[in-house]
N, C-alpha and C. Protein backbone atom coordinates (compact mmCIF):
# COMPACT_ATOMS: atom_id res chain seq x y z
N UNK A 1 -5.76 -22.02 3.52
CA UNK A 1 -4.34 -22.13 3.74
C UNK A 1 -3.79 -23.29 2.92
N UNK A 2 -2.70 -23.28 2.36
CA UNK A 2 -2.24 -24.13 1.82
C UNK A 2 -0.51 -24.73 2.10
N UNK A 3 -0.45 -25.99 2.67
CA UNK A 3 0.79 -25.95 3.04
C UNK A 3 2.00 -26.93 2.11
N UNK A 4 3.25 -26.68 2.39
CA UNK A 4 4.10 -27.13 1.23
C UNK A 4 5.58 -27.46 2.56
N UNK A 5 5.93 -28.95 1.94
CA UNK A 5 7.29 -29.10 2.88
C UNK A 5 8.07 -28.89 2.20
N UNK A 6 9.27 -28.93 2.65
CA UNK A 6 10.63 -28.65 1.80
C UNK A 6 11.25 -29.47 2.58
N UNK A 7 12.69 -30.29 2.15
CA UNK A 7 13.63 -30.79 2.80
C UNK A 7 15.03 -30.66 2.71
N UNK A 8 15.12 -29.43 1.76
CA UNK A 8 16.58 -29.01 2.02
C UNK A 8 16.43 -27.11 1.94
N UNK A 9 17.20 -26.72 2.35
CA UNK A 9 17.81 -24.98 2.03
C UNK A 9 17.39 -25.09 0.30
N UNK A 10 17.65 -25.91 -0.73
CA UNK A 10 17.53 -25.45 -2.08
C UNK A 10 16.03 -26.07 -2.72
N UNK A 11 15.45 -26.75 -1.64
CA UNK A 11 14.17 -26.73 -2.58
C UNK A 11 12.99 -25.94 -1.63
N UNK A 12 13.59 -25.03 -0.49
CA UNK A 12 12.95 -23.95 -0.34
C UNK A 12 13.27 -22.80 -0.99
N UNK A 13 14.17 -22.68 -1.33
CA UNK A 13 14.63 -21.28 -2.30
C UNK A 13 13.61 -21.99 -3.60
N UNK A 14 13.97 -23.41 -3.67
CA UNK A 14 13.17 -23.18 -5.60
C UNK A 14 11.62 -23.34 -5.40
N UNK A 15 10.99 -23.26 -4.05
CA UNK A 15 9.60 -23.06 -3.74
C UNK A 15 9.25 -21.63 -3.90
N UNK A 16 10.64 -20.61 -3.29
CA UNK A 16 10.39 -19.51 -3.39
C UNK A 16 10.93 -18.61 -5.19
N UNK A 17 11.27 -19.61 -5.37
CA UNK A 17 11.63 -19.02 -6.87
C UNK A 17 10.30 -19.60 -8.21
N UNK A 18 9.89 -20.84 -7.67
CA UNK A 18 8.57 -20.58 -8.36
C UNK A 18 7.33 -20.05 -8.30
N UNK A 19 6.88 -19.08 -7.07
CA UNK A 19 6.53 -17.91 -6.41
C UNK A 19 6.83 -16.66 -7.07
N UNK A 20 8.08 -16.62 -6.95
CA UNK A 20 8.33 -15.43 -8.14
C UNK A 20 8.47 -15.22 -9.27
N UNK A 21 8.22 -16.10 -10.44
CA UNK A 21 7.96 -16.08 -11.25
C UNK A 21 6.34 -16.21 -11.89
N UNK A 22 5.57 -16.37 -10.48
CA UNK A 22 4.02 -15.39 -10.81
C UNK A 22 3.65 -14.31 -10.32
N UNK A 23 4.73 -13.49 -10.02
CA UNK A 23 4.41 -12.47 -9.36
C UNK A 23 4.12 -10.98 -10.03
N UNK A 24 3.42 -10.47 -9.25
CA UNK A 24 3.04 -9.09 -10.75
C UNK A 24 3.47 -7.68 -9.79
N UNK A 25 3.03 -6.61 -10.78
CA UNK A 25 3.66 -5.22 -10.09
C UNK A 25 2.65 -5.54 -9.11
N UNK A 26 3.17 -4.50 -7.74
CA UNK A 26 1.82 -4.19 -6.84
C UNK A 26 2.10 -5.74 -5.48
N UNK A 27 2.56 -7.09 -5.55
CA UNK A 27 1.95 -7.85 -4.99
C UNK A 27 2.85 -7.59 -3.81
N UNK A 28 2.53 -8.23 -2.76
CA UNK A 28 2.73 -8.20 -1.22
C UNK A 28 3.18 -9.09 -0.86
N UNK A 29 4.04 -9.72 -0.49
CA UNK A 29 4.48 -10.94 0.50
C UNK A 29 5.41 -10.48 1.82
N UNK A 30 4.58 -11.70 3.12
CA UNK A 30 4.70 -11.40 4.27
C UNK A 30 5.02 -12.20 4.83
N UNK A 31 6.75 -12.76 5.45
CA UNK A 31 6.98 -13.48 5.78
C UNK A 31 6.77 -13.94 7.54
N UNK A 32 6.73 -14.67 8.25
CA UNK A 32 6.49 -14.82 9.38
C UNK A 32 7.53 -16.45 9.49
N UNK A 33 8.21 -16.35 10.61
CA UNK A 33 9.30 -17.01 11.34
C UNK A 33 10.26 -17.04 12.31
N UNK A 34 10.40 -18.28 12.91
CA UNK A 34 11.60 -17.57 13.73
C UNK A 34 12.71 -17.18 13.59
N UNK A 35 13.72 -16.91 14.25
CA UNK A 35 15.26 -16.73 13.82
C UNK A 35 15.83 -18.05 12.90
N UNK A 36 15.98 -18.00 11.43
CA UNK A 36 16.65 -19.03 11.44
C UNK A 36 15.89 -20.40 10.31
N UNK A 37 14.31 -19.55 10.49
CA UNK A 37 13.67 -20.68 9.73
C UNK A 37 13.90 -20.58 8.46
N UNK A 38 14.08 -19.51 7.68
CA UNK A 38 14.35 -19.69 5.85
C UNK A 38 13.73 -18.62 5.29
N UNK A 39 13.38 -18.15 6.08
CA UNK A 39 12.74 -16.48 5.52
C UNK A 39 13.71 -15.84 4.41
N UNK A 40 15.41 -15.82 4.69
CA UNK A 40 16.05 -15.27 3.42
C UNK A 40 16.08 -16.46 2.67
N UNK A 41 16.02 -17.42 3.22
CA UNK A 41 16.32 -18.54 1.86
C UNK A 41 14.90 -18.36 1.02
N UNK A 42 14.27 -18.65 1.75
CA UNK A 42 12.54 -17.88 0.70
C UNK A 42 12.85 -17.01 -0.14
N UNK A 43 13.42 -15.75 0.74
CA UNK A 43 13.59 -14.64 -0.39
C UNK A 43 14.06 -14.72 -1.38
N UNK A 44 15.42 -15.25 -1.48
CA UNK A 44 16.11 -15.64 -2.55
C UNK A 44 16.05 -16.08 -3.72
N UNK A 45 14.92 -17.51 -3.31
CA UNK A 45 14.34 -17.94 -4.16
C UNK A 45 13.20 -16.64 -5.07
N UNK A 46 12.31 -16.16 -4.90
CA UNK A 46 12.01 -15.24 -5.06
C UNK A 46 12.12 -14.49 -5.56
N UNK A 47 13.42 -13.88 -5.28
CA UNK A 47 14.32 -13.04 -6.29
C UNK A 47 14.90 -13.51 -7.29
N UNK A 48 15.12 -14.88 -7.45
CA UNK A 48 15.60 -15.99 -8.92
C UNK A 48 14.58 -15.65 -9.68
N UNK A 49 12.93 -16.02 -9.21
CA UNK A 49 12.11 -15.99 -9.81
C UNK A 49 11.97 -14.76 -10.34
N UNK A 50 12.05 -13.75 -10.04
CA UNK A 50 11.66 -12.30 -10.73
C UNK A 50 12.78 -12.13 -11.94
N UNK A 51 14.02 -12.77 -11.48
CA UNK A 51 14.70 -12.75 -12.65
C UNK A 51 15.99 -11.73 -12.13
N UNK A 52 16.17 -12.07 -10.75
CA UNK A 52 17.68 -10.82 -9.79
C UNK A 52 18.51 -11.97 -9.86
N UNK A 53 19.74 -11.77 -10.19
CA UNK A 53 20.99 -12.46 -10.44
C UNK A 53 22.05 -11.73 -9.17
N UNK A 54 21.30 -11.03 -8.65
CA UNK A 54 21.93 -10.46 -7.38
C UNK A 54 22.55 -11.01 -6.27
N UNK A 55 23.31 -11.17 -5.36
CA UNK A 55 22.98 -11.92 -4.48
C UNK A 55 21.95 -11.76 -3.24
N UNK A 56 21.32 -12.21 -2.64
CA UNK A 56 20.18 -11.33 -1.64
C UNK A 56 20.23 -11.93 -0.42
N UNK A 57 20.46 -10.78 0.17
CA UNK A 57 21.04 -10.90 2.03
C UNK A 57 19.91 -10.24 2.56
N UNK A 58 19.59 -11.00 4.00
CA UNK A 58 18.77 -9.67 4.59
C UNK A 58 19.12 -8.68 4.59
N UNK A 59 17.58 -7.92 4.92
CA UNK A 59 18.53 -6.49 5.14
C UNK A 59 18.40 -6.17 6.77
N UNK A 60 18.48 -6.93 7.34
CA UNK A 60 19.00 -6.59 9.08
C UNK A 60 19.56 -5.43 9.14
N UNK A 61 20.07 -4.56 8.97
CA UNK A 61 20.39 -3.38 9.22
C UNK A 61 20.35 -2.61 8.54
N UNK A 62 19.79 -2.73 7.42
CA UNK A 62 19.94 -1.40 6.66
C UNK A 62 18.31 -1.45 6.47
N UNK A 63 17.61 -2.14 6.49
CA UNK A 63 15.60 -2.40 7.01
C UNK A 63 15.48 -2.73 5.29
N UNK A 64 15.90 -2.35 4.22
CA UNK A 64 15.51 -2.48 3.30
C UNK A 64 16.19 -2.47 1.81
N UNK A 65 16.66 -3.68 1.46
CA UNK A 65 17.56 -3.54 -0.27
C UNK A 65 16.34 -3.82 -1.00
N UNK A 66 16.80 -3.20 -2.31
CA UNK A 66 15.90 -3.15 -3.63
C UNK A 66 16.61 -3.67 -5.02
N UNK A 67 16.02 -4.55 -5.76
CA UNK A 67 16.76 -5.31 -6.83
C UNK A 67 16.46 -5.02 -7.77
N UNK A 68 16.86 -5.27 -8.74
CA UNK A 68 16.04 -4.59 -10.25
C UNK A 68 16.08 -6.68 -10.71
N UNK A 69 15.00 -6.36 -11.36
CA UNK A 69 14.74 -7.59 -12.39
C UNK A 69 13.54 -7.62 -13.31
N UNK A 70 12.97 -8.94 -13.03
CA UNK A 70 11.59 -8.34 -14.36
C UNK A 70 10.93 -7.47 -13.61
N UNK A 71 10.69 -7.26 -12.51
CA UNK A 71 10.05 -6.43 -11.86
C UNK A 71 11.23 -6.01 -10.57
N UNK A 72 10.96 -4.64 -9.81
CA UNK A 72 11.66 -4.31 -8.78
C UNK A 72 11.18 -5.52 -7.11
N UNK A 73 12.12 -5.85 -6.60
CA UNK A 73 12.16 -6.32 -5.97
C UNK A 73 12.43 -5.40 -4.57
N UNK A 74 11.44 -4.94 -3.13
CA UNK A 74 11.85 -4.48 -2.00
C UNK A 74 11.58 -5.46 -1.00
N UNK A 75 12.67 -5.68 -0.81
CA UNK A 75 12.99 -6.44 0.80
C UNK A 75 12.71 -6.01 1.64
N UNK A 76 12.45 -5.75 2.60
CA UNK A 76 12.11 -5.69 3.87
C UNK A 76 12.53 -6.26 5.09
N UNK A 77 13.35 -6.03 6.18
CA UNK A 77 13.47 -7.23 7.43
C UNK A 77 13.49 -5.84 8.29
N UNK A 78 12.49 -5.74 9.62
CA UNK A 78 11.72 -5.06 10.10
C UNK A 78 11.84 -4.98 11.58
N UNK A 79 12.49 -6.50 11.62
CA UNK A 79 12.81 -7.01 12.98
C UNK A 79 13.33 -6.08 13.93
N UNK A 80 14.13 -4.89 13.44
CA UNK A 80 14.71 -3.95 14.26
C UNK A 80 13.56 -2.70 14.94
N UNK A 81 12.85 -2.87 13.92
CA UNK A 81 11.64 -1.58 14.23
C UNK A 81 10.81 -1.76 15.83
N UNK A 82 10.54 -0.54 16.37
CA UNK A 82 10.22 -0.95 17.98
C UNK A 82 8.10 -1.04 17.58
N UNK A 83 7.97 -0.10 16.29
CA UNK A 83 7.03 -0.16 15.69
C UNK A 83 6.71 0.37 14.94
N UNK A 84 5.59 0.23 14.30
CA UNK A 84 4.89 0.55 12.67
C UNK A 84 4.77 2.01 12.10
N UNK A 85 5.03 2.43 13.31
CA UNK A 85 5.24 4.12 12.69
C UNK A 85 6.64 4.47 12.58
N UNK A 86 7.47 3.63 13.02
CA UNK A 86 9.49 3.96 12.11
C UNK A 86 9.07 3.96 10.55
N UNK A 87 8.00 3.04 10.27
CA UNK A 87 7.91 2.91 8.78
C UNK A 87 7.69 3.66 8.32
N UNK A 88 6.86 5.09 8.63
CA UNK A 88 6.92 6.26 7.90
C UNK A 88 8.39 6.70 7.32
N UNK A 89 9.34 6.75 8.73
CA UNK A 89 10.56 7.00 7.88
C UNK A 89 11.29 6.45 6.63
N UNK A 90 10.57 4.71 6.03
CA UNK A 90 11.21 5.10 4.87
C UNK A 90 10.17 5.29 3.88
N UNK A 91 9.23 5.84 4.06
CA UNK A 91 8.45 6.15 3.17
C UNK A 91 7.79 4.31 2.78
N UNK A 92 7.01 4.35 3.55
CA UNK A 92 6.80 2.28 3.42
C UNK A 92 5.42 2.43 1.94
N UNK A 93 4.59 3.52 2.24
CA UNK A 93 3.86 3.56 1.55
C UNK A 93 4.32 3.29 -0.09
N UNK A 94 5.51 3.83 -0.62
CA UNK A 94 5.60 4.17 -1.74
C UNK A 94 6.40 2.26 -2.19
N UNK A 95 6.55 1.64 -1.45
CA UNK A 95 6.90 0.40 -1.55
C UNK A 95 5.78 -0.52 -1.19
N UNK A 96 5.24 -0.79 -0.51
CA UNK A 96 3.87 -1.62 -0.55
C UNK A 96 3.11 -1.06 -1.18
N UNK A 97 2.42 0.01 -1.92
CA UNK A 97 1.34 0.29 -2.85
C UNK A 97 2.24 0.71 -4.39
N UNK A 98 3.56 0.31 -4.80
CA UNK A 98 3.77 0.71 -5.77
C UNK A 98 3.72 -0.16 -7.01
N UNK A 99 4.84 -0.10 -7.85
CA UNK A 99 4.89 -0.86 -9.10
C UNK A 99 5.85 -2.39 -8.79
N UNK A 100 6.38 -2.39 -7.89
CA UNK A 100 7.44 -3.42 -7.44
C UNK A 100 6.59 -4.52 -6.86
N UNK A 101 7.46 -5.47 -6.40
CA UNK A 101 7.08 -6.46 -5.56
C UNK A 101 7.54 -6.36 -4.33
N UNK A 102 6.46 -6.15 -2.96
CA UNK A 102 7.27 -6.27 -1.98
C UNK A 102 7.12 -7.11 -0.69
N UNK A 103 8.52 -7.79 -0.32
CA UNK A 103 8.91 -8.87 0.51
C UNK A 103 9.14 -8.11 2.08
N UNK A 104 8.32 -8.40 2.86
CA UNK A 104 8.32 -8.11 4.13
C UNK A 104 8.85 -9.37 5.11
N UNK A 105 10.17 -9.09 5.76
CA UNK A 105 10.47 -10.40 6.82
C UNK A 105 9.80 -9.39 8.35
N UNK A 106 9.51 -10.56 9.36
CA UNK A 106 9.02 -9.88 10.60
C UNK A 106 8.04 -9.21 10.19
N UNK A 107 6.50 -9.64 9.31
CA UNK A 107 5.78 -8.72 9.21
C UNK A 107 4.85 -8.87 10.23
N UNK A 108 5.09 -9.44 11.09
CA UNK A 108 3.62 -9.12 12.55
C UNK A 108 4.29 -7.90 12.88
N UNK A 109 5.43 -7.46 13.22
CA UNK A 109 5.54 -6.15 13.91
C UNK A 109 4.73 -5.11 13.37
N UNK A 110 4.42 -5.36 11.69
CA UNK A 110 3.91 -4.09 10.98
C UNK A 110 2.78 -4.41 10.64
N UNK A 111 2.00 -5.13 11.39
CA UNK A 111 0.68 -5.11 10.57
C UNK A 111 -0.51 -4.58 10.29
N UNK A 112 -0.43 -3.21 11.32
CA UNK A 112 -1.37 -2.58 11.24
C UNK A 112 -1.57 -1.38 9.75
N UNK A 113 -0.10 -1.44 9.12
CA UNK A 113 0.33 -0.75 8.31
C UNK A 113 0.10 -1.52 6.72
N UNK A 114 -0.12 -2.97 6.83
CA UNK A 114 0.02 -3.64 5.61
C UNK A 114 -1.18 -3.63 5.17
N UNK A 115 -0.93 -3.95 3.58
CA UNK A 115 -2.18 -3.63 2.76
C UNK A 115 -3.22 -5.10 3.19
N UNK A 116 -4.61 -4.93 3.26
CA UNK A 116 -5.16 -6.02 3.84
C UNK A 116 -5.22 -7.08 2.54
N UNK A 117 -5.27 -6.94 1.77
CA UNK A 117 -4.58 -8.25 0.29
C UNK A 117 -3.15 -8.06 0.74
N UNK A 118 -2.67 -9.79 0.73
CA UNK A 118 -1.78 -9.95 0.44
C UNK A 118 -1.29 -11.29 0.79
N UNK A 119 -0.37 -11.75 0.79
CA UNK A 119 0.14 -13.35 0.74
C UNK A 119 1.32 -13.55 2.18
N UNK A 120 0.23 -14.39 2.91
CA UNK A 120 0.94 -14.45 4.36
C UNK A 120 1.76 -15.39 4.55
N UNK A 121 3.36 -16.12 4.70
CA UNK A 121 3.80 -16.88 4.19
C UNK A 121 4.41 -17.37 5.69
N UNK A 122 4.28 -18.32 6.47
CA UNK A 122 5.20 -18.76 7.80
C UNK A 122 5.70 -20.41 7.73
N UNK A 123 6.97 -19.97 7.81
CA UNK A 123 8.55 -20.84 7.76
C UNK A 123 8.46 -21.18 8.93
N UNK A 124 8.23 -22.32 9.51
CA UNK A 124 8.35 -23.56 10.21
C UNK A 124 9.70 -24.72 10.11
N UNK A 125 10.27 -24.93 10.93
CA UNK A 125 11.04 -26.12 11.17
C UNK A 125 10.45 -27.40 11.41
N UNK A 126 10.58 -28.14 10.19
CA UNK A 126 9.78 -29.20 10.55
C UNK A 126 10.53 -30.52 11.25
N UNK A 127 9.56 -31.27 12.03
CA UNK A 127 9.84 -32.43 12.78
C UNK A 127 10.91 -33.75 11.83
N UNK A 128 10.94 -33.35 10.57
CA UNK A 128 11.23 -34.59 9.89
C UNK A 128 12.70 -34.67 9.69
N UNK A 129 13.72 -33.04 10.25
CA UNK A 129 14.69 -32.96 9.90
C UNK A 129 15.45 -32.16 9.73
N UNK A 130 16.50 -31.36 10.17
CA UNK A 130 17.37 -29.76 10.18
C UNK A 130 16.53 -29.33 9.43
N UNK A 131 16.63 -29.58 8.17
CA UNK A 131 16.57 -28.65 6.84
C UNK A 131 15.47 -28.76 6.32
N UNK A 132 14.38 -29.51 6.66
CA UNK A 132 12.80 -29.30 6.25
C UNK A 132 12.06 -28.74 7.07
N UNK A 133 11.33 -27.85 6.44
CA UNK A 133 10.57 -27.06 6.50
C UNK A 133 9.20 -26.93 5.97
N UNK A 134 8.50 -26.33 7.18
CA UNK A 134 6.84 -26.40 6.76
C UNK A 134 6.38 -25.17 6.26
N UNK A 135 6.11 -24.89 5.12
CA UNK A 135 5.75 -23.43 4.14
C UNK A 135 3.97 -23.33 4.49
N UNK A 136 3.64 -22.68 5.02
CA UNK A 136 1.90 -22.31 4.56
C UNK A 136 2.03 -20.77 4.63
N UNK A 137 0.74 -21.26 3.46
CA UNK A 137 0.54 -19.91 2.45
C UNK A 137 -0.68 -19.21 2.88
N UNK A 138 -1.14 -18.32 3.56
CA UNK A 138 -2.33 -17.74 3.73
C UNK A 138 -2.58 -16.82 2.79
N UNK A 139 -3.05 -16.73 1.64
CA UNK A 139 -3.97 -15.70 0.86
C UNK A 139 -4.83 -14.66 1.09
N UNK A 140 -4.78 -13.78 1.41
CA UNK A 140 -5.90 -12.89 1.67
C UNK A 140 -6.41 -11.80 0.50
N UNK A 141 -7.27 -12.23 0.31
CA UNK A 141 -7.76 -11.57 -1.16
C UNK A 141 -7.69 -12.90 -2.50
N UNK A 142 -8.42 -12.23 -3.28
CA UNK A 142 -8.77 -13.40 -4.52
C UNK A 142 -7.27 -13.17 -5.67
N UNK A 143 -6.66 -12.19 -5.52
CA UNK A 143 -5.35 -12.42 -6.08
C UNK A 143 -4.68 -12.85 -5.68
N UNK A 144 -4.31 -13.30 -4.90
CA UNK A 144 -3.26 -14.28 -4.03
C UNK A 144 -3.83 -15.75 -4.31
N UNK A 145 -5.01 -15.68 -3.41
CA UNK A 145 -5.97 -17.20 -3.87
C UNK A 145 -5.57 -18.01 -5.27
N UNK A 146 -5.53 -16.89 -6.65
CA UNK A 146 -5.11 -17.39 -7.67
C UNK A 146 -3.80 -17.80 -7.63
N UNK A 147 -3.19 -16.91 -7.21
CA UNK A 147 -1.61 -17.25 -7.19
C UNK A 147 -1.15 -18.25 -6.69
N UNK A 148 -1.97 -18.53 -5.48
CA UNK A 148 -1.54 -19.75 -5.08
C UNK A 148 -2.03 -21.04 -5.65
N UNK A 149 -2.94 -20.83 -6.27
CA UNK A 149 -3.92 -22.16 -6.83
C UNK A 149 -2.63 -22.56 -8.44
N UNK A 150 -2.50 -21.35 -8.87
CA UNK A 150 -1.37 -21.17 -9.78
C UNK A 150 -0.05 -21.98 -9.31
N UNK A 151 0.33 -22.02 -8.27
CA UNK A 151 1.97 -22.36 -7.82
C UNK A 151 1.51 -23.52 -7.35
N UNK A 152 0.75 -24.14 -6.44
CA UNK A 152 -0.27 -25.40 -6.31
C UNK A 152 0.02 -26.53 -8.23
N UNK A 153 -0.50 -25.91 -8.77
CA UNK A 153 -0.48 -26.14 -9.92
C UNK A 153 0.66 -26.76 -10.82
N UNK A 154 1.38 -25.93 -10.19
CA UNK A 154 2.86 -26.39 -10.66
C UNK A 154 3.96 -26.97 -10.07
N UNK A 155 3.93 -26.85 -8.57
CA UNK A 155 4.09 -27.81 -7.35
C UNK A 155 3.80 -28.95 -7.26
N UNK A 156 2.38 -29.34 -7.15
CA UNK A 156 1.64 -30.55 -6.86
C UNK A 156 0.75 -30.78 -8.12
N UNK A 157 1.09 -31.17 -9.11
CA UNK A 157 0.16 -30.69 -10.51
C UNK A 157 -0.86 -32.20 -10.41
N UNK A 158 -2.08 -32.08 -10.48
CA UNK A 158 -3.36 -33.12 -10.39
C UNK A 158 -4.07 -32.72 -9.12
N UNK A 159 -3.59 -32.20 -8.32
CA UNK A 159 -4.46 -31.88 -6.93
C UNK A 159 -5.28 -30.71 -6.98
């Protein structure tokens, strides 16, 4: 696990925007938080990184927006689902195993459904202050591992 603070709304978006700019077709990210912790501000960032000039809102009600940039971007916020088999209805398969990148918010509801690689990410409120926040990164699989040793790299560069 690897963990990362933030202390405002914009240097968690640019945690999550230098994230997405190592991101490749195919990868997985899975956010975990409570109401409120930075899960869209993550995203956002994220979506800078891929290169979406979009603006990016959850998708609380509509379960899922899609962005075009260097790569496709699918959002995900899930929170509404009672469980992992609504996801058949949007066809979840063809978005977690495709050519895009895809961003899952509320992914404990779905986890029996997620690909077992992938990058487990939980947004914490940290003790030090409103707006800081505790980022850890769980990796599962040796592509993520890199990825993160990669963003490590450029984050905290000598460690």
């Amino acid at each position: 696990m690897y963990v990362f603070r933030t202390f405002s709304a914009e240097e968690t978006e640019s945690l999550g925007e230098k994230l997405g700019s190592f991101l490749d077709p195919g990868d997985v990210l899975c956010l975990y938080g409570d109401l409120g912790a930075g899960k869209t501000v993550f995203a956002r960032g994220v979506a800078r990184g891929l290169g979406i000039e979009n603006h990016v809102t959850s998708p609380t009600f509509t379960l899922i927006n899609e962005y075009q940039g260097r790569l496709p971007l699918y959002h995900m916020d899930v929170f509404r689902l009672c469980s992992p088999q609504e996801m058949e209805d949007l066809g979840y398969e063809e978005y977690l195993y495709g050519s895009g990148v895809t961003l899952v918010e509320w992914a404990d509801i779905v986890l029996q459904i997620l690909p077992h690689e992938r990058l487990d990410i939980t947004i914490a409120r940290s003790q030090e202050g409103d707006d800081s926040r505790e980022i850890t990164l769980a990796p599962l699989g040796d592509r993520y591992r890199r990825l993160v040793e990669e963003l490590m790299a450029v984050v905290h560069p000598g460690h």
